[in-house]
Protein backbone atom coordinates (compact mmCIF):
# COMPACT_ATOMS: atom_id res chain seq x y z
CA UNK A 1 0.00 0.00 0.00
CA UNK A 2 1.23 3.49 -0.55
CA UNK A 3 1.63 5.87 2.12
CA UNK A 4 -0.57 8.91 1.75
CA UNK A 5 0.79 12.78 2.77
CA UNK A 6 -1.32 14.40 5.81
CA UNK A 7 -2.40 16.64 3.57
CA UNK A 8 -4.45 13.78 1.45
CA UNK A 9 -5.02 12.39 4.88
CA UNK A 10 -7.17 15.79 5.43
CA UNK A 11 -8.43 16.06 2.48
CA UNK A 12 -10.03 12.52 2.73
CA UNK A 13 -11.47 13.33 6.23
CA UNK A 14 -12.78 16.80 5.29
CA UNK A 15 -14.77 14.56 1.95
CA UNK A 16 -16.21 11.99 4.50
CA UNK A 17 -17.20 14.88 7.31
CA UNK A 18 -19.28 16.29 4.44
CA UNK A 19 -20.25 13.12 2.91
CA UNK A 20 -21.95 12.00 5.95
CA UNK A 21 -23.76 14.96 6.32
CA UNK A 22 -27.60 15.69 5.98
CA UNK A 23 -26.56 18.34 2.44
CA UNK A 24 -25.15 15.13 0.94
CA UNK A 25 -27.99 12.50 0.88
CA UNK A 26 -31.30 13.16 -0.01
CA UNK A 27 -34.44 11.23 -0.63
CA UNK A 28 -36.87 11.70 -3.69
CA UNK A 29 -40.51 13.02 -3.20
CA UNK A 30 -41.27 11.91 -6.50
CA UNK A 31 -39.37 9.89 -9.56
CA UNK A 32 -39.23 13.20 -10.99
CA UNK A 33 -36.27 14.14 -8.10
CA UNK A 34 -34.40 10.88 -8.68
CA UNK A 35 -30.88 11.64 -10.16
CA UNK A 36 -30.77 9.86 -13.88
CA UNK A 37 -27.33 8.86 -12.69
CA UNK A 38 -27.82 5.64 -11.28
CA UNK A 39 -24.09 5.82 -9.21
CA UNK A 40 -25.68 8.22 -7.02
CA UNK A 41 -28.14 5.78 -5.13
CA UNK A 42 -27.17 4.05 -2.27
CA UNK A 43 -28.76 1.25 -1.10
CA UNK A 44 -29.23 0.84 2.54
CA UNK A 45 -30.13 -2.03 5.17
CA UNK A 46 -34.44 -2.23 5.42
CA UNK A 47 -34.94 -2.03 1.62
CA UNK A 48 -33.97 1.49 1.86
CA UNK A 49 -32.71 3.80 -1.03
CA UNK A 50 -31.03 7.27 -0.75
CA UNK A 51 -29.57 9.25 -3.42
CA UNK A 52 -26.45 11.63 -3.16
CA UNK A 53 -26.65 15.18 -4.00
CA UNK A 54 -24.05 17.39 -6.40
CA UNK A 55 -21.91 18.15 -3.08
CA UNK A 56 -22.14 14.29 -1.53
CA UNK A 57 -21.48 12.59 -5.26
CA UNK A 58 -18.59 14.88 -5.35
CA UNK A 59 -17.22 14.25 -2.05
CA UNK A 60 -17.84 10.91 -2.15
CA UNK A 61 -15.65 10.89 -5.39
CA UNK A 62 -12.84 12.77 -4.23
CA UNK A 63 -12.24 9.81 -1.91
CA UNK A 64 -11.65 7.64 -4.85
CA UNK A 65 -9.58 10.36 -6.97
CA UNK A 66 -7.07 10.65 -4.16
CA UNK A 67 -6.70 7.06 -4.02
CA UNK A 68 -6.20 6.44 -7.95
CA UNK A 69 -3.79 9.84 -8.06
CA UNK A 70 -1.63 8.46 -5.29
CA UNK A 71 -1.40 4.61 -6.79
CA UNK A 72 -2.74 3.69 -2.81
CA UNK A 73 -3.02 -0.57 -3.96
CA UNK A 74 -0.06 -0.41 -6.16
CA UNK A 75 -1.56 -1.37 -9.50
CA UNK A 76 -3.98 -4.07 -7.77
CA UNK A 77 -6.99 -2.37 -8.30
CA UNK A 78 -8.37 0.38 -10.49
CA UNK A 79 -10.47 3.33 -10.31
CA UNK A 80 -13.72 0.88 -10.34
CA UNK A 81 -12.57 -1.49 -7.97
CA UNK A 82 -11.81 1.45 -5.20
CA UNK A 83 -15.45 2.92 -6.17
CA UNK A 84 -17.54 -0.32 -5.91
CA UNK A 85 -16.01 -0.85 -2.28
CA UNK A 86 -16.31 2.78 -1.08
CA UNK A 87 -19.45 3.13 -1.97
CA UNK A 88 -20.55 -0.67 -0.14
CA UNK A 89 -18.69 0.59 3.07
CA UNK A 90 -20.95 3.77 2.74
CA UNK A 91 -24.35 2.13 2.03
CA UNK A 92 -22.96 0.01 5.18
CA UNK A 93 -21.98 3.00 7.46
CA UNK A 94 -24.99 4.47 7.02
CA UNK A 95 -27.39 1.65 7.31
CA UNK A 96 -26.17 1.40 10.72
CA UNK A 97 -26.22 5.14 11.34
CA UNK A 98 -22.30 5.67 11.88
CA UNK A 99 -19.22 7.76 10.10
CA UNK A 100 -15.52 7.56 10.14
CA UNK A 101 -13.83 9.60 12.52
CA UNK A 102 -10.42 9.45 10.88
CA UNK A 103 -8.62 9.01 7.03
CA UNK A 104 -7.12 5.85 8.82
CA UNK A 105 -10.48 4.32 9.66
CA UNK A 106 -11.70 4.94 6.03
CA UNK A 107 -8.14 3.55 4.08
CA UNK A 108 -8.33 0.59 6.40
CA UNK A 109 -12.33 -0.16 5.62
CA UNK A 110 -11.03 0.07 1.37
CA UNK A 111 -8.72 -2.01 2.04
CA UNK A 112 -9.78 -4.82 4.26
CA UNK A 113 -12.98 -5.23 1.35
CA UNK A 114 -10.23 -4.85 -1.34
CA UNK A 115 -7.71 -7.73 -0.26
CA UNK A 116 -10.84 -9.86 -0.37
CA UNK A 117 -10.57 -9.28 -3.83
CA UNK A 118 -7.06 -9.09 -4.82
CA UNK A 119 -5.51 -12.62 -5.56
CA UNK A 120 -3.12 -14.42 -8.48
CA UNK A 121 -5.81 -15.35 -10.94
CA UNK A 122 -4.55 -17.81 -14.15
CA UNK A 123 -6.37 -17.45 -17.43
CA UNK A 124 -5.98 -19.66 -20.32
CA UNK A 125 -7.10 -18.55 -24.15
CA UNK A 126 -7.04 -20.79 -27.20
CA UNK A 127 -4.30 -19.78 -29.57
CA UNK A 128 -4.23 -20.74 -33.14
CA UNK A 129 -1.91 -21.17 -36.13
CA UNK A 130 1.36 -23.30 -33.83
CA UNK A 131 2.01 -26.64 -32.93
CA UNK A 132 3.94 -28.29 -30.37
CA UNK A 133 6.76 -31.10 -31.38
CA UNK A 134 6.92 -34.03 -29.02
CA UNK A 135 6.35 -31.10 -25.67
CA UNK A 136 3.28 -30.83 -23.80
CA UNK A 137 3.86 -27.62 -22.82
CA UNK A 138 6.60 -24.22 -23.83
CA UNK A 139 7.54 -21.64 -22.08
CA UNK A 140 7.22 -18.06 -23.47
CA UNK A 141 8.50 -15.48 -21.56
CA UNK A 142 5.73 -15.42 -18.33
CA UNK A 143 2.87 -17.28 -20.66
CA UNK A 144 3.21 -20.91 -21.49
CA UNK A 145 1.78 -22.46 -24.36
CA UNK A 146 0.38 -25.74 -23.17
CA UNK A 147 -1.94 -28.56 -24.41
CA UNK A 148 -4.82 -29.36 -21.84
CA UNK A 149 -5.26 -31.85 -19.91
CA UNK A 150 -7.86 -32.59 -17.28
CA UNK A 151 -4.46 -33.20 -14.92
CA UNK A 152 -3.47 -29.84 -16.38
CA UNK A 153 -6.76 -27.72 -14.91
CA UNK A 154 -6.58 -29.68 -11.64
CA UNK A 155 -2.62 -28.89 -11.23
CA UNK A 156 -3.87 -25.16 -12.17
CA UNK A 157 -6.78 -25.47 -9.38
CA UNK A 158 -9.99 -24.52 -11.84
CA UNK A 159 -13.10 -25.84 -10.98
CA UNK A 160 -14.93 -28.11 -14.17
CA UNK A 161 -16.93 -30.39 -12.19
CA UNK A 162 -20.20 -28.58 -13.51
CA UNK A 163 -19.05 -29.76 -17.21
CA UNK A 164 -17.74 -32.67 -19.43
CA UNK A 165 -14.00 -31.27 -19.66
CA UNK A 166 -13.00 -34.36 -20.96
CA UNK A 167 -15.10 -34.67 -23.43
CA UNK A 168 -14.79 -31.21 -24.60
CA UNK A 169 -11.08 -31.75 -24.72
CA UNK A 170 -11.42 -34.69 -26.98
CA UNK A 171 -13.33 -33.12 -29.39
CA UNK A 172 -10.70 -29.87 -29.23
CA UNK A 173 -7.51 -32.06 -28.70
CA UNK A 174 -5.74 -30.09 -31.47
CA UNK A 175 -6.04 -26.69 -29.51
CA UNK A 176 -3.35 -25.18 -27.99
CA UNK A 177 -3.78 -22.89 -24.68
CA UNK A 178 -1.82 -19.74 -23.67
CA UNK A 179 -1.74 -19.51 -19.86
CA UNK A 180 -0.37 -17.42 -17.60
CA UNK A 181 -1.14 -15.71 -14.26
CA UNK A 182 -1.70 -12.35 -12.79
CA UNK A 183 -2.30 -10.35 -9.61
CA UNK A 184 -4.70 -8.24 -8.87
CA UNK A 185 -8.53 -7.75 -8.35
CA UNK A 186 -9.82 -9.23 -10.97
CA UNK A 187 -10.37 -6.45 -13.30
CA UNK A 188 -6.84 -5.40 -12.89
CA UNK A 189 -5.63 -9.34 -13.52
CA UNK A 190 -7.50 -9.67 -16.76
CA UNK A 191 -6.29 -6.15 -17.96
CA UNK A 192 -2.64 -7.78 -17.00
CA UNK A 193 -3.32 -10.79 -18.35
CA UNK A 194 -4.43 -9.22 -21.75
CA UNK A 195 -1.48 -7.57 -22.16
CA UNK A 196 0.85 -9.70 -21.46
CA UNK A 197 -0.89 -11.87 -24.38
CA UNK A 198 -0.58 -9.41 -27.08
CA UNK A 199 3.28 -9.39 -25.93
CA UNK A 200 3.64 -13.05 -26.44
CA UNK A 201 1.45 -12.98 -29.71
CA UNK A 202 3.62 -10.31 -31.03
CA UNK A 203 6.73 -12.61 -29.75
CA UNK A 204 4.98 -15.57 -32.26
């Protein structure tokens, strides 16, 4: 995690003092009041539903910018990932009528719902127009090329009990796999995961 200045630190507390304030949430009279942007509502605990105002969507934002400006995960999670978990913690804080009294208390909320979601995920995509001599598998760079196996997916820990892998490989038992592995929420991981393809495809 990156370490923030005290002046982010205050900037972050002054947001969630005004967040959490009766100017920032509001609730509609009529449909006519609701906000057409849909990130503004806030679902709370006892089918309740709140919307933010101009002020509270843009303090509740700032939160977020600061933490994307100042890299606070380190390239594990993006702009979406840190918004989707502020805003749960908020619907949360609220639903049980409390605030954060520090930046500390709010970075440490983030980032406890965060690490649930930050992990080494492996993908593998069918790749086309190579074959493999008398290998199973070949190493490129951080991807490996690899021909499937059932062994293969159970050594890589994924989950095919709901379908007939084996059959499926049978019928594609010419296909070759690019695999590799990357950290991050998953967003971030597939982004990662992406790009180190096109590298390897470029490397073919």
């Amino acid at each position: 995690m990156a370490t923030l200045s005290g002046k982010d630190k205050r900037k972050i507390e002054f947001a969630a003092q005004r967040l959490f304030s009766i100017k920032s949430i509001f609730v509609p009279k009529s449909l006519k009041e609701c906000p057409v942007d849909l990130g503004r509502e806030l679902h709370l605990e006892g089918n309740r539903t709140v919307f933010l105002s101009d002020s509270g969507y843009n303090h509740f934002q700032s939160i977020v910018d600061i933490l994307e400006r100042v890299d606070f995960f380190n390239g594990l999670a993006e702009f979406t990932d840190i918004w989707v978990a502020w805003k749960k913690i908020v619907e949360e804080w609220l639903s049980n009528a409390q605030q954060p009294e520090t930046a500390d208390e709010i970075l440490q909320a983030i980032t406890d719902r965060l690490s649930e979601q930050i992990d080494d995920y492996t993908f593998s995509v069918p790749v086309t127009g190579i074959r493999l001599a008398e290998v199973e598998s070949f190493a490129l760079g951080t991807m490996t090329i690899v021909r499937m196996s059932v062994d293969h997916l159970d050594a890589a820990g994924v989950d095919h009990a709901h379908a007939d892998i084996p059959r499926l490989l049978e019928l594609n038992k010419n296909c070759l796999w690019l695999q590799g592995t990357a950290r991050g929420t998953r967003r971030v991981a597939e982004l990662r995961f992406s790009e180190q393809a096109s590298l390897a495809a470029g490397m073919l």
